[in-house]
Protein backbone atom coordinates (compact mmCIF):
# COMPACT_ATOMS: atom_id res chain seq x y z
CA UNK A 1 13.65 46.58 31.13
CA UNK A 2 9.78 45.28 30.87
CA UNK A 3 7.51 48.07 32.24
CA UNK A 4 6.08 46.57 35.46
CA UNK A 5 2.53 47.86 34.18
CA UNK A 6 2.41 45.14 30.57
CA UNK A 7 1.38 42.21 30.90
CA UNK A 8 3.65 39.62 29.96
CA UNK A 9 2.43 36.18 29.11
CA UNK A 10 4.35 33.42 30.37
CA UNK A 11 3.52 29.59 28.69
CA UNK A 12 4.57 26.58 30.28
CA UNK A 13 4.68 23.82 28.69
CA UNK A 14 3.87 20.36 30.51
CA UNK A 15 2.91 16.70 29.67
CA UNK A 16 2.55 12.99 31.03
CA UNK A 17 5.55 12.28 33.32
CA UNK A 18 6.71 15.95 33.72
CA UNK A 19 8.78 17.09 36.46
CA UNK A 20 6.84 18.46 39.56
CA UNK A 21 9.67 20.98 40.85
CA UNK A 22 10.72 21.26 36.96
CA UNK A 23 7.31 23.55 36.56
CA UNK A 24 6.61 24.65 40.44
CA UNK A 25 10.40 26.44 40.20
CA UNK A 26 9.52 28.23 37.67
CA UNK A 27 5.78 28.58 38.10
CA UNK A 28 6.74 30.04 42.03
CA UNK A 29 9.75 32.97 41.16
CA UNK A 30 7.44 34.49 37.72
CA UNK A 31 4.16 34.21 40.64
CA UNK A 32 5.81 35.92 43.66
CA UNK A 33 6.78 38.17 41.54
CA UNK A 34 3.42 39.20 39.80
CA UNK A 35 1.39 38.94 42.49
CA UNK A 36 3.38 40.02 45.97
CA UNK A 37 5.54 42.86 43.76
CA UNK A 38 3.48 44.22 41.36
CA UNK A 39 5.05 42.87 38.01
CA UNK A 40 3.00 42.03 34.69
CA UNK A 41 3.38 38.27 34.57
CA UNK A 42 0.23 35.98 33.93
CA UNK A 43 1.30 32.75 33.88
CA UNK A 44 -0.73 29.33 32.09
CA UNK A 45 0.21 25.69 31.87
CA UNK A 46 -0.46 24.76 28.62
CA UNK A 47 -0.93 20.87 27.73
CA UNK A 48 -2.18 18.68 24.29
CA UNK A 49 -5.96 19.11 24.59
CA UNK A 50 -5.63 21.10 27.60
CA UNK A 51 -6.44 18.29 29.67
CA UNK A 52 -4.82 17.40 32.85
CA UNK A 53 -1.19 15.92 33.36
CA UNK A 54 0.19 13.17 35.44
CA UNK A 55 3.63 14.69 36.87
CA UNK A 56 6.77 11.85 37.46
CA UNK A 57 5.44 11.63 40.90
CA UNK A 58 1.99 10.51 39.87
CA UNK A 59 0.30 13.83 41.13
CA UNK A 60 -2.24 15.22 38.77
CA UNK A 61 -1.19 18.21 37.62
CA UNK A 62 -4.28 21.14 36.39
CA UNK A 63 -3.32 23.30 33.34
CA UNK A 64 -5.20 26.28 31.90
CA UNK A 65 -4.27 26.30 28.29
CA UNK A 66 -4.45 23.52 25.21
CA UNK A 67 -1.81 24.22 23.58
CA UNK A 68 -3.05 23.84 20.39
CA UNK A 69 -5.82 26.31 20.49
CA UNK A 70 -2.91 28.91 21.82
CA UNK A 71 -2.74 31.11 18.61
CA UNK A 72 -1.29 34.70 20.42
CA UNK A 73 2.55 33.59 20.86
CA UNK A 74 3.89 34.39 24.76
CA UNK A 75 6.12 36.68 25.81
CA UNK A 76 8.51 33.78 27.36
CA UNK A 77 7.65 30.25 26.57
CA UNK A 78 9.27 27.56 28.37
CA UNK A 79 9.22 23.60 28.29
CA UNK A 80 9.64 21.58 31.78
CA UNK A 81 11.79 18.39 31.81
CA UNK A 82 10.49 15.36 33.49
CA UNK A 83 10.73 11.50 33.10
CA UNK A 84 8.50 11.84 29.94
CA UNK A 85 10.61 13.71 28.18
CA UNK A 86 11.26 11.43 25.30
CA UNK A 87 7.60 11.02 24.19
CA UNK A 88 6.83 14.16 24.78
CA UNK A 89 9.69 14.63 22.02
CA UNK A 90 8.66 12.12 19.55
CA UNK A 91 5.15 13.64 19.60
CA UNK A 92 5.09 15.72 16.60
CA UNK A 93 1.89 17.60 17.58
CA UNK A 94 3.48 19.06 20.96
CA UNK A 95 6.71 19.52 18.87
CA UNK A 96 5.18 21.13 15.77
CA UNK A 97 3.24 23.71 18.39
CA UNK A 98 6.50 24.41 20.32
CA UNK A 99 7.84 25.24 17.01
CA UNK A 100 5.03 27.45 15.76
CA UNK A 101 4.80 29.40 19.69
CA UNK A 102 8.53 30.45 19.64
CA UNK A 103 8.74 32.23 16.33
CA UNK A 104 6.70 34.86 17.72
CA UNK A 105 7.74 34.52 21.11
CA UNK A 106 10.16 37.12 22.84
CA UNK A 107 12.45 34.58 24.25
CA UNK A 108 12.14 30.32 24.76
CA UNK A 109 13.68 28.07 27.40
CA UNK A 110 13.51 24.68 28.59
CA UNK A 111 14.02 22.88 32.11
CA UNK A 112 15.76 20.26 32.88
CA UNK A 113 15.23 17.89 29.61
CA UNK A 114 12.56 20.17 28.29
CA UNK A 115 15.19 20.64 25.71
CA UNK A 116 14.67 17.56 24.24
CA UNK A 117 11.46 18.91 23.29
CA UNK A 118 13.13 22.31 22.22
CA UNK A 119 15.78 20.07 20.11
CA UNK A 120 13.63 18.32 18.53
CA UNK A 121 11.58 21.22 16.88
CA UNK A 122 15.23 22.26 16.07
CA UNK A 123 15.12 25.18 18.08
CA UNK A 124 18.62 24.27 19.32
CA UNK A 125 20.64 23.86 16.01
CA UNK A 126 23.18 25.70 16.42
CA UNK A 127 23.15 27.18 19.50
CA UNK A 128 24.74 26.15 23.07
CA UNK A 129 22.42 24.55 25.84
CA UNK A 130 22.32 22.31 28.54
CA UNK A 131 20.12 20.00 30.39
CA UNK A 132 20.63 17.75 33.31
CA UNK A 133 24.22 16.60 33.81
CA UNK A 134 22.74 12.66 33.42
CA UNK A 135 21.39 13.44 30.00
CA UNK A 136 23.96 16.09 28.69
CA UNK A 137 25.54 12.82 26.18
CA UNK A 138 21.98 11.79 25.03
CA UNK A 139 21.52 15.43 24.19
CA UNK A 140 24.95 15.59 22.45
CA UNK A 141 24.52 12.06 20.60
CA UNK A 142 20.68 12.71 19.99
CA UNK A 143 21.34 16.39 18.07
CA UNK A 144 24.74 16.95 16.98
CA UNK A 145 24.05 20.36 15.91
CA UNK A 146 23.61 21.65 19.64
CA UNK A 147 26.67 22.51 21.28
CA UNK A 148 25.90 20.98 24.97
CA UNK A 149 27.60 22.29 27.96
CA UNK A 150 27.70 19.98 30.40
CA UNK A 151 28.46 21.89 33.91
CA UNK A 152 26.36 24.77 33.29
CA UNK A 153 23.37 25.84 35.43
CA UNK A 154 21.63 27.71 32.53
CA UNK A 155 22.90 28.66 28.89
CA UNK A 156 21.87 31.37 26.85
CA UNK A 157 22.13 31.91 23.35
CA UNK A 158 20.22 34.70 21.62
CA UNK A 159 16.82 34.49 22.42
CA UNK A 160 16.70 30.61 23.34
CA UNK A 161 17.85 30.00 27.33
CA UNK A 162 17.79 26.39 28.58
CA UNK A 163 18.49 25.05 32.40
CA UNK A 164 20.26 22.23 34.24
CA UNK A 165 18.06 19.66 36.51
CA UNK A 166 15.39 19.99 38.20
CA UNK A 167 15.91 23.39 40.56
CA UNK A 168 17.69 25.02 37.73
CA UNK A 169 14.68 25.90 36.25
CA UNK A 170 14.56 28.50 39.81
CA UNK A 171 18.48 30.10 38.61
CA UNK A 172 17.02 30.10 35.25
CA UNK A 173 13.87 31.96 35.50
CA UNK A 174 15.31 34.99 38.53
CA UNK A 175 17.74 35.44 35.18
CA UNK A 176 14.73 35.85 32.95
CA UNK A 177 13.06 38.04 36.30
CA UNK A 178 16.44 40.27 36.43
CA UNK A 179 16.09 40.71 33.05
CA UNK A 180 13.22 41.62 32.99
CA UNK A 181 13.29 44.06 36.22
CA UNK A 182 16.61 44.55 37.23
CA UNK A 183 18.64 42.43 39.99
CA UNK A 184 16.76 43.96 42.86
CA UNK A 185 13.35 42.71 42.54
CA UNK A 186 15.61 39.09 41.49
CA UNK A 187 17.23 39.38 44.58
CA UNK A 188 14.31 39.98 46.98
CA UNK A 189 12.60 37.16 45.10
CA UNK A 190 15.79 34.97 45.63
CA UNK A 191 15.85 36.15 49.22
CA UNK A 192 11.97 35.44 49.70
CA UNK A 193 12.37 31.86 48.28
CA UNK A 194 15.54 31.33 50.03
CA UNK A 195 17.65 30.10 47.34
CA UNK A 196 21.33 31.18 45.70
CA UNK A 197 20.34 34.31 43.67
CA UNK A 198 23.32 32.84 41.63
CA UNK A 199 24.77 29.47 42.74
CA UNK A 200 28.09 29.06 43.50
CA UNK A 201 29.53 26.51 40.83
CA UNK A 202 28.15 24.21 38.36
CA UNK A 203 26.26 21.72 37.95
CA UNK A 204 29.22 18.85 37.98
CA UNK A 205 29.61 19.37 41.85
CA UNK A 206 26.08 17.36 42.03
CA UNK A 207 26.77 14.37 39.30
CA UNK A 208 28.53 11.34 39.40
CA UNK A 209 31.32 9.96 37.99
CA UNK A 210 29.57 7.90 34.88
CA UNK A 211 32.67 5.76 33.39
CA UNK A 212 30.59 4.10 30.59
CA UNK A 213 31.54 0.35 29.45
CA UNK A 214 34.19 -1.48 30.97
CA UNK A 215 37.15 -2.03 28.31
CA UNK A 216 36.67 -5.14 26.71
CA UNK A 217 40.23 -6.84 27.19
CA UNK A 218 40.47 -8.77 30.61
CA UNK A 219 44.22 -7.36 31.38
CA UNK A 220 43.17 -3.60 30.71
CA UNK A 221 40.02 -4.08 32.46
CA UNK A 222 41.27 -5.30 35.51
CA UNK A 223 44.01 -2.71 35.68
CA UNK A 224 40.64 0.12 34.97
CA UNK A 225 39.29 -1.67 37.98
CA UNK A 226 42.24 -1.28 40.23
CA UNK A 227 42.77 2.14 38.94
CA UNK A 228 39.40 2.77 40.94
CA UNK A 229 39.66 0.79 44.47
CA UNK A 230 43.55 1.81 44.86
CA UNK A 231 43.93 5.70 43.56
CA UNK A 232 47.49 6.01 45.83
CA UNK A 233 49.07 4.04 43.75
CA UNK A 234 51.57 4.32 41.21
CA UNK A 235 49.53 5.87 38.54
CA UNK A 236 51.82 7.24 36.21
CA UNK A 237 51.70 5.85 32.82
CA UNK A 238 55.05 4.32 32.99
CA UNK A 239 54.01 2.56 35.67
CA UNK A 240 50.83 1.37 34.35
CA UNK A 241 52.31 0.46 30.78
CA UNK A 242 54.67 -1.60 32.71
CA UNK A 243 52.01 -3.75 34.77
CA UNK A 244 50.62 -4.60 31.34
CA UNK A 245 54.11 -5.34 30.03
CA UNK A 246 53.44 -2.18 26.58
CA UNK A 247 55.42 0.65 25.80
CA UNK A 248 54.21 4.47 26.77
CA UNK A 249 52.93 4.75 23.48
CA UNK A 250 51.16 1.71 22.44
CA UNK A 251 49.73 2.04 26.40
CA UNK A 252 47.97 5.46 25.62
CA UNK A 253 46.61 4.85 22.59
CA UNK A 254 44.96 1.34 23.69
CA UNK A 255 43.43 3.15 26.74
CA UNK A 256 42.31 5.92 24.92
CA UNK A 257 40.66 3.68 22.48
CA UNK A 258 39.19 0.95 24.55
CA UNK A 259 37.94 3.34 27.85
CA UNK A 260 37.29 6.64 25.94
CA UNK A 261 39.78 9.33 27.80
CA UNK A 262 43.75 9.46 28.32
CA UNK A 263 44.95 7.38 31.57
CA UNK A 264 45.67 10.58 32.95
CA UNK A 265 42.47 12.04 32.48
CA UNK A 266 40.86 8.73 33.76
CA UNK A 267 43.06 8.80 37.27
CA UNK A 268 42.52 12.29 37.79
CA UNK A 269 38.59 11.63 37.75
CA UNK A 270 39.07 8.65 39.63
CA UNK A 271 40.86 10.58 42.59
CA UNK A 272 38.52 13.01 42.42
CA UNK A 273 35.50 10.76 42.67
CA UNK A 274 37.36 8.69 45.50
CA UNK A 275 38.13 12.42 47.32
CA UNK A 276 34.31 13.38 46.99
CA UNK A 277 33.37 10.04 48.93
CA UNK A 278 35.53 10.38 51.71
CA UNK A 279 34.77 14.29 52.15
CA UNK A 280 31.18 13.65 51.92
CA UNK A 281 31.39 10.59 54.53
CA UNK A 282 34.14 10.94 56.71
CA UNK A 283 35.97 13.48 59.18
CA UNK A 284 39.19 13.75 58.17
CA UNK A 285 41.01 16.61 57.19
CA UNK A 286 41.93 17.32 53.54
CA UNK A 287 45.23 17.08 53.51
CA UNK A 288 45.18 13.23 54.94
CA UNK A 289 42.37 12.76 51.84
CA UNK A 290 44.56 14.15 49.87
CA UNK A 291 47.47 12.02 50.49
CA UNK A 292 45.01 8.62 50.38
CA UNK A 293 43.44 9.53 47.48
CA UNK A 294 46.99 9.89 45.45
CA UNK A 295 47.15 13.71 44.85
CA UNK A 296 50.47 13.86 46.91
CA UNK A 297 49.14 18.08 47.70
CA UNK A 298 46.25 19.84 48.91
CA UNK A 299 46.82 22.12 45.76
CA UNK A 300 47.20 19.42 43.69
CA UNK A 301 43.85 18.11 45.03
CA UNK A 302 42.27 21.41 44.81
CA UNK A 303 43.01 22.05 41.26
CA UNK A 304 41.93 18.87 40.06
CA UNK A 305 38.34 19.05 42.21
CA UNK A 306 38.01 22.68 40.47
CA UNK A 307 38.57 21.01 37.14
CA UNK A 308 36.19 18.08 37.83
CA UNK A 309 33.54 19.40 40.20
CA UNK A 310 33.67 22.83 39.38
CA UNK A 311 34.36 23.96 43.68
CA UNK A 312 36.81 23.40 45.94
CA UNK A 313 37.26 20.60 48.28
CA UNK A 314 36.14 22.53 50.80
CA UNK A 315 33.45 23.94 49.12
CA UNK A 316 32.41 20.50 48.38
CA UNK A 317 32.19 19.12 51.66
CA UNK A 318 30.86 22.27 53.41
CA UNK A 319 27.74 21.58 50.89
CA UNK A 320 27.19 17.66 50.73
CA UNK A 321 28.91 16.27 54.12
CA UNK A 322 26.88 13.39 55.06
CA UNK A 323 25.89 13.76 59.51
């Protein structure tokens, strides 16, 4: 536990094309905390040249601190994500200070794809993160040393903590808070911001189904495509080997190849994507999306959304039902 009476300095990182929300999360849970419950936070935004930033959404953003006149290393530094991400990781200046702030800070974390920026200065080799669930391969291809995990709100490894999308960065820093002061002063800070103090889930419940390139043979990719409008069918692979006129075997290992996953692995997403439409847009009951959506069983369905989406269907619908 931090004594409520130090002062601990928080530096947030920002540049052109950063997230609003990706620093405003943050910025709001370490700021209700210092200044309506008495903790020791003093929070800057620190920037190249100190100058002011233009957030994603074009609104000028003020900082206090040029980051490369910082020479006192924070307590907690952190790095928000944003659409400018990917210069703000090829700029070795704001990389090579990153690096040089979080050797002699307490702990370092990233928002959203702030961790670009925290990969980059190789603060991520060989440690588990995560980032947005639409950039979680980029991060994998980009670094291969990082272990990514994909459905997770936040990881932590040792001292270096990095966040999902966008309101992540909120889960992420009442963690750092409940650290920090224990889970009640988290929880009131939670409560006062009205957000999960720990979301149920992870982050796959809120991404889409991205299926990559098409295969590139005209038989296999019409029977992909089919796969996707008409998920009652017959989707064993016996059945599907035998529209294409191949064994079991050769079958697999051509899908595998050509679309990236096993055809089982491949229906079970596509069921589960087709499932998530209809409970998101329509009234009826699970068991009748069940049976359209070829799971044959509720259970059936529910263990596959739990696999996939990381909730039930239930869950699922209760949070993103559409009217």
């Amino acid at each position: 536990m931090v004594d409520k009476a130090e002062t601990r300095d928080v530096l947030i990182v920002v540049y052109d094309g950063v997230q609003l929300l990706d620093v405003a999360g943050p910025l709001d849970v370490f700021d209700r905390a210092a200044s309506d419950m008495g903790t020791g936070y003093r929070v800057r935004l620190a920037s190249l040249g100190g100058r002011p930033v233009a957030t994603s959404a074009e609104a000028p953003l003020g900082v206090s601190a040029d980051l490369s006149r910082v020479r006192k290393p924070p307590d907690t530094l952190m790095v928000a994500g944003g659409r400018g991400y990917a210069a703000a990781a090829a700029d070795r200046d704001l990389v090579r200070h990153v690096r040089r702030l979080s050797a002699g800070a307490r702990r370092t974390g990233s928002v959203c794809t702030g961790a670009f920026v925290l990969a980059e200065a190789g603060l991520l080799d060989g440690r588990r993160a995560t980032t947005h669930w639409a950039f979680c391969s980029e991060l994998a291809a980009g670094y291969p040393a990082v272990s990514v995990e994909p459905d997770a709100i936040f990881v932590r490894d040792g001292t270096v903590v990095t966040s999902a999308g966008v309101t992540a960065g909120i889960d992420l820093t009442l963690s750092l808070l409940e650290d920090d002061f224990g889970p009640e002063l988290a929880r009131a800070v939670a409560k006062f911001l009205v957000v999960f103090m720990q979301r149920p889930g992870g982050q796959s419940q809120f991404s889409t189904w991205l299926r990559g390139e098409p295969p590139r043979g005209g038989a296999l990719r019409e029977l992909v495509e089919s796969i996707d409008a008409r998920p009652a069918d017959d989707l064993s692979v016996p059945a599907l080997a035998a529209r294409l006129g191949m064994s079991r075997r050769h079958f697999s290992r051509l899908f595998s190849q050509q679309v990236g996953t096993s055809p089982g692995a491949y229906v079970e997403r596509a069921r589960v994507a087709a499932a998530r439409a209809l409970l998101e847009s329509t009234p009826d009951s699970v068991d009748t999306i069940a049976a359209q959506c070829g799971f044959g069983t509720v259970e059936t369905m529910r263990r596959a959304f739990v696999r996939e989406a990381g909730v039930s269907p239930a869950a699922y619908r209760d949070r993103f039902r559409r009217g």
